[in-house]
C-alpha atoms as a PDB file:
ATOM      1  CA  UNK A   1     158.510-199.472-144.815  1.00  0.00           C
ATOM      2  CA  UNK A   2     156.323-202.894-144.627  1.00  0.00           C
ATOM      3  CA  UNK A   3     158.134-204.043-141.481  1.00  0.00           C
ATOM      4  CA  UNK A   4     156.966-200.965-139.140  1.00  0.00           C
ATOM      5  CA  UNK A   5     153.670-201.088-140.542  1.00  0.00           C
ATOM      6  CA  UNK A   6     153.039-204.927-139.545  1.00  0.00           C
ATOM      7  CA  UNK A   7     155.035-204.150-136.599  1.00  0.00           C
ATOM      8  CA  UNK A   8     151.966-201.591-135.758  1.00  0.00           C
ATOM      9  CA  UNK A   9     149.386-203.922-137.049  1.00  0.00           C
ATOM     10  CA  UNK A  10     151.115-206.764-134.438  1.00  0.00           C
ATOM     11  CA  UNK A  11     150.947-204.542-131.612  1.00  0.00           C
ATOM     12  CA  UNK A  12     147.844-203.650-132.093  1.00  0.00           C
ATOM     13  CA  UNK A  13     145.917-207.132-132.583  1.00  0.00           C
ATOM     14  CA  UNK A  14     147.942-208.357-129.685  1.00  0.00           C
ATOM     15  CA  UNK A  15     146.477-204.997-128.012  1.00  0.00           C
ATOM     16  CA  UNK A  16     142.541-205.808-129.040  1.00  0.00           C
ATOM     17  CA  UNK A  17     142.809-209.951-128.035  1.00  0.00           C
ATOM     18  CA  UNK A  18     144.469-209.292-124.517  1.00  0.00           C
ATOM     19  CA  UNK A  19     141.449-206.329-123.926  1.00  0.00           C
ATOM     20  CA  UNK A  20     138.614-209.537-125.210  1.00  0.00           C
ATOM     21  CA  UNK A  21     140.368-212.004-123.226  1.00  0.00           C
ATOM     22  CA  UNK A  22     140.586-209.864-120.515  1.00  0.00           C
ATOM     23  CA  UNK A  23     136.726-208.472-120.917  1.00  0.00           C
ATOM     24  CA  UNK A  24     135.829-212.014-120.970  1.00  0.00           C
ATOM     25  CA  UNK A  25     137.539-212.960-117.460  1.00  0.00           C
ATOM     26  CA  UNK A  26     135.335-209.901-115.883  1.00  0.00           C
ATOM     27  CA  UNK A  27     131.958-211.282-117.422  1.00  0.00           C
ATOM     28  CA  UNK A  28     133.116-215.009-116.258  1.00  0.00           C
ATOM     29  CA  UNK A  29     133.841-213.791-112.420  1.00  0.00           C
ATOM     30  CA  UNK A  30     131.944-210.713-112.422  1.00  0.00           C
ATOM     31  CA  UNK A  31     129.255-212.156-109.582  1.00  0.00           C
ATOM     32  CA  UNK A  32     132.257-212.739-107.334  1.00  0.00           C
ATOM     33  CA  UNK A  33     134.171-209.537-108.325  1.00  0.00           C
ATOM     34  CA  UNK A  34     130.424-207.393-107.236  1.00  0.00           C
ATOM     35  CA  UNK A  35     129.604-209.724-104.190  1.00  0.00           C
ATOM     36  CA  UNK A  36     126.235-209.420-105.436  1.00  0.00           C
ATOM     37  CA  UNK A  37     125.150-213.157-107.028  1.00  0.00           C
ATOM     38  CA  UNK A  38     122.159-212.747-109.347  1.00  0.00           C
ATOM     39  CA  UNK A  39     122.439-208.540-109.226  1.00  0.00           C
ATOM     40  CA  UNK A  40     120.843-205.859-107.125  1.00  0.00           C
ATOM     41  CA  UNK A  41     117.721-207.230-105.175  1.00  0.00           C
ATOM     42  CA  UNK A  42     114.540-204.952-105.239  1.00  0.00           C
ATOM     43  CA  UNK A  43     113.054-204.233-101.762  1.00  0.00           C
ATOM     44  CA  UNK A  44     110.199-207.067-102.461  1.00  0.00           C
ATOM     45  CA  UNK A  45     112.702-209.729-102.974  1.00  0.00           C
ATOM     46  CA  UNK A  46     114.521-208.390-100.025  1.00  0.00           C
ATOM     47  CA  UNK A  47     111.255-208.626 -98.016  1.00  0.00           C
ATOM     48  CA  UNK A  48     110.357-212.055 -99.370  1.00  0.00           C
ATOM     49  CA  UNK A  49     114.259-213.567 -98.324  1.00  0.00           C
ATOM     50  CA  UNK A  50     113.698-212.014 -94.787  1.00  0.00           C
ATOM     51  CA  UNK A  51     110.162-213.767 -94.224  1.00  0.00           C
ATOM     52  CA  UNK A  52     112.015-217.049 -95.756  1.00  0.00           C
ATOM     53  CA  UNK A  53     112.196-219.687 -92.338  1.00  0.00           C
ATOM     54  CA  UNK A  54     116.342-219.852 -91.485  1.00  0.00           C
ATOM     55  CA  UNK A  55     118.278-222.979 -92.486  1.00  0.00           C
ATOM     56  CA  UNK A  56     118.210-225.863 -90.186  1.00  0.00           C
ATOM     57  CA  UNK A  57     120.980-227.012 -88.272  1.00  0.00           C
ATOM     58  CA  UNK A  58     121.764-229.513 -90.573  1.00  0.00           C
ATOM     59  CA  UNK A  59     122.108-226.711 -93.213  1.00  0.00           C
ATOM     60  CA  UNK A  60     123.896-224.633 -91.182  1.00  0.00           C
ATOM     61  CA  UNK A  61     128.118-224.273 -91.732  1.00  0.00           C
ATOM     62  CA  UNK A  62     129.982-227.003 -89.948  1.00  0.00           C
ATOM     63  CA  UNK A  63     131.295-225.586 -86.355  1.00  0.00           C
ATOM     64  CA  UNK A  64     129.634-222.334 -86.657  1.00  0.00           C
ATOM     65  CA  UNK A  65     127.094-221.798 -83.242  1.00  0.00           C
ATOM     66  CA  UNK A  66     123.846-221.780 -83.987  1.00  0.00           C
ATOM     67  CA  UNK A  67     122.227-218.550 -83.186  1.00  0.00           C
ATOM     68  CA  UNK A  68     121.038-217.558 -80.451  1.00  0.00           C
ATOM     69  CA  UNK A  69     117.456-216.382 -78.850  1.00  0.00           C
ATOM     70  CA  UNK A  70     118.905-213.293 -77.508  1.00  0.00           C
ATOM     71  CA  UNK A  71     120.910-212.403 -81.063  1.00  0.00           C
ATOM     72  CA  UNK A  72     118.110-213.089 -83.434  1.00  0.00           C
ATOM     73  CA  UNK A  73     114.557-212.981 -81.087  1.00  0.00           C
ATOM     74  CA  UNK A  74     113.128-210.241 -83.225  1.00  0.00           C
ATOM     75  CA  UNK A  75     111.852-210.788 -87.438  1.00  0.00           C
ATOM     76  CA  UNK A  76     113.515-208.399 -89.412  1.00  0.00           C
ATOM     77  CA  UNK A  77     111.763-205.675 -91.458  1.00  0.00           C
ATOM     78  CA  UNK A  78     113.265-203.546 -94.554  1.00  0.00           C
ATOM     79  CA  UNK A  79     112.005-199.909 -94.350  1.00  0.00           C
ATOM     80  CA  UNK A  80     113.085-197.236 -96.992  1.00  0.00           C
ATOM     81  CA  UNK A  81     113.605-193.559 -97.922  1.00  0.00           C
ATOM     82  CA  UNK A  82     114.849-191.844-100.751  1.00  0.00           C
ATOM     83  CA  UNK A  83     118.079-191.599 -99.719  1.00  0.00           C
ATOM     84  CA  UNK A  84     118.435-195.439 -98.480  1.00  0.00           C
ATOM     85  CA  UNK A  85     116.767-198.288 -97.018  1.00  0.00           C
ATOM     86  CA  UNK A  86     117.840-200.141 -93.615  1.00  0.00           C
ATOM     87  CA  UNK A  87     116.744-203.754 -91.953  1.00  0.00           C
ATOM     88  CA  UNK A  88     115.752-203.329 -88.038  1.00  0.00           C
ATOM     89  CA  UNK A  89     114.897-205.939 -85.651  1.00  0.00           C
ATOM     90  CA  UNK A  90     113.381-205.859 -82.142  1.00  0.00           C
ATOM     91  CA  UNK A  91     114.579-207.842 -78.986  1.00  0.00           C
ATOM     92  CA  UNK A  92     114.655-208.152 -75.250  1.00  0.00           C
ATOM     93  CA  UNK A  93     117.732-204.684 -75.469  1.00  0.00           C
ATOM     94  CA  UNK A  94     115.196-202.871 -77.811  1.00  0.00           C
ATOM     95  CA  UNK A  95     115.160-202.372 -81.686  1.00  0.00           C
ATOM     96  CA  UNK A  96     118.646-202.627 -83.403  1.00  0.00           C
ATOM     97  CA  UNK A  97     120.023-202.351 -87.255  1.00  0.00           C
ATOM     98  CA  UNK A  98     121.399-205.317 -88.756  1.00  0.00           C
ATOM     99  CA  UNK A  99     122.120-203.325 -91.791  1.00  0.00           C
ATOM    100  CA  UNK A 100     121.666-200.233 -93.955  1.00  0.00           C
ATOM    101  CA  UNK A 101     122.712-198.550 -97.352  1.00  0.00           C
ATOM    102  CA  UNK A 102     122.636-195.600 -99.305  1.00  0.00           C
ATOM    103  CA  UNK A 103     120.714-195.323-102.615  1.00  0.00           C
ATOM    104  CA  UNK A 104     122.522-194.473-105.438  1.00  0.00           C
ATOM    105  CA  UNK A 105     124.420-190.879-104.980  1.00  0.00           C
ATOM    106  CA  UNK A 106     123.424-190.495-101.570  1.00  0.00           C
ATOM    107  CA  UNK A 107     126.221-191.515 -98.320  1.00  0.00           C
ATOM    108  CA  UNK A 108     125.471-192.302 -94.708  1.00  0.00           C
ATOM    109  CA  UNK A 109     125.707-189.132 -92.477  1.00  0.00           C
ATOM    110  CA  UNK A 110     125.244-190.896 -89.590  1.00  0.00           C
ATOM    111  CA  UNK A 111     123.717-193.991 -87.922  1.00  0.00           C
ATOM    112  CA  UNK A 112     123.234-195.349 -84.410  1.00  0.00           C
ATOM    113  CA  UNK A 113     122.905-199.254 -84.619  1.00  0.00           C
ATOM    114  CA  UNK A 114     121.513-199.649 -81.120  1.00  0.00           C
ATOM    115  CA  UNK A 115     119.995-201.860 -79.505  1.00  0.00           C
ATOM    116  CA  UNK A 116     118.133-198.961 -77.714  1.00  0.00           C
ATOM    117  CA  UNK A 117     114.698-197.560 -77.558  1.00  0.00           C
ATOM    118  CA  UNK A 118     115.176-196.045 -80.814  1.00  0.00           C
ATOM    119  CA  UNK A 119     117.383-196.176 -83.236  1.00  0.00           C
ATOM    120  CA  UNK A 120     118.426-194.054 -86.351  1.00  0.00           C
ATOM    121  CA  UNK A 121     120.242-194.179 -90.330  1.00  0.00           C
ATOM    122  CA  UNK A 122     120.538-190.666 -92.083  1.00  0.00           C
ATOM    123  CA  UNK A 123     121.427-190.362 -95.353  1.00  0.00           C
ATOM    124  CA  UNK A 124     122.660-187.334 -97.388  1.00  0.00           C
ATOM    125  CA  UNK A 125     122.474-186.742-101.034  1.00  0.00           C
ATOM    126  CA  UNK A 126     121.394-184.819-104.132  1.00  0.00           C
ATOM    127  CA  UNK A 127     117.664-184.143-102.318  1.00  0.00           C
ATOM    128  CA  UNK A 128     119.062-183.543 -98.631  1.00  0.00           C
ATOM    129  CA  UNK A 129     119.051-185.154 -95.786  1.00  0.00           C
ATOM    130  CA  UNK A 130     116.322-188.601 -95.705  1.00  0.00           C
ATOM    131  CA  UNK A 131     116.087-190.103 -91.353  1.00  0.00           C
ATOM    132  CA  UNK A 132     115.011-193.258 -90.712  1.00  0.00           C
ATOM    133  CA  UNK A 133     114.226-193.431 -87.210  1.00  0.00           C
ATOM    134  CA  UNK A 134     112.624-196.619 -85.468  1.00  0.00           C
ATOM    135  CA  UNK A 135     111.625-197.927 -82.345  1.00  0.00           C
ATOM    136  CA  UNK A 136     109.736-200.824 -81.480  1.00  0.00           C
ATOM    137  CA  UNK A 137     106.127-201.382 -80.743  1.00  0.00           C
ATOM    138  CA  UNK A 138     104.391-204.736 -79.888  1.00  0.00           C
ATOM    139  CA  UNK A 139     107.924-206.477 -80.849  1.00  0.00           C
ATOM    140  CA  UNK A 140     107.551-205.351 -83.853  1.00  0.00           C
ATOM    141  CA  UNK A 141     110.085-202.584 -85.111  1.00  0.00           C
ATOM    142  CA  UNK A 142     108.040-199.250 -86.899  1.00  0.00           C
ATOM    143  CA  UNK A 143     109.088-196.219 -88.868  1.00  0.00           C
ATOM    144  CA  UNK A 144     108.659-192.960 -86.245  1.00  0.00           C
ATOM    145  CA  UNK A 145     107.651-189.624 -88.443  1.00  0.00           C
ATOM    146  CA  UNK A 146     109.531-187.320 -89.029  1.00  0.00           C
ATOM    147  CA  UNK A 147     109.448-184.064 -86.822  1.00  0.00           C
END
């Protein structure tokens, strides 16, 4: 009767130490596990890294080409919706993505990255249907209204 019973007992400390150890792994590589170091950036902190100057060349990752005028001419700008947010640039082909995501519970119906005249990111979710559609003006690229 005593041997099952610390048999069980065993098992089950084995059972909660391999679940800590195991918990504790997660919490010590979590940052690289998310791809996300430091958490979820708001949109001002996104704006603020953006307006940051680039590295220098010095800075830059050994035998990687430095970009060029035509790949990076434009500043990028954050603009947002309920349903998502996306980062445009202008240059000498027109306004372009570089990137876009979905807020929480919404997905990307569709998006055309461009470069082109104007460009567009839709995102569906709980609320509907949220466009983003942009074009640029002055170099700069700008949020058209919605029809």
């Amino acid at each position: 009767m005593r041997r099952p019973f610390l048999a069980v007992a065993g098992w089950l400390v084995t059972a909660v130490l391999l679940t800590l150890v195991g918990v504790a792994a997660i919490r010590l590589v979590g940052e690289s596990i998310t791809g996300t170091p430091g958490g979820v950036r708001s949109q001002e902190e996104v704006e603020r890294a953006l307006a940051a100057p680039e590295p220098s060349a010095a800075s830059a990752t050994p035998g990687a080409p430095p970009p060029t005028a035509s790949a990076r001419s434009g500043v990028p700008r954050v603009f947002a919706t309920t349903g998502g947010s996306a980062v445009a640039e202008c240059g000498p082909d027109g306004v372009r993505l570089v990137s876009w995501a979905p807020a929480q519970d919404y997905r990307v119906g569709a998006a055309d990255r461009g470069p082109d005249d104007d460009v567009e990111v839709s995102f569906v979710g709980p609320s509907g249907e949220h466009e983003l559609k942009l074009r640029c003006v002055g170099g700069e690229p700008v949020a058209e209204p919605d029809d």
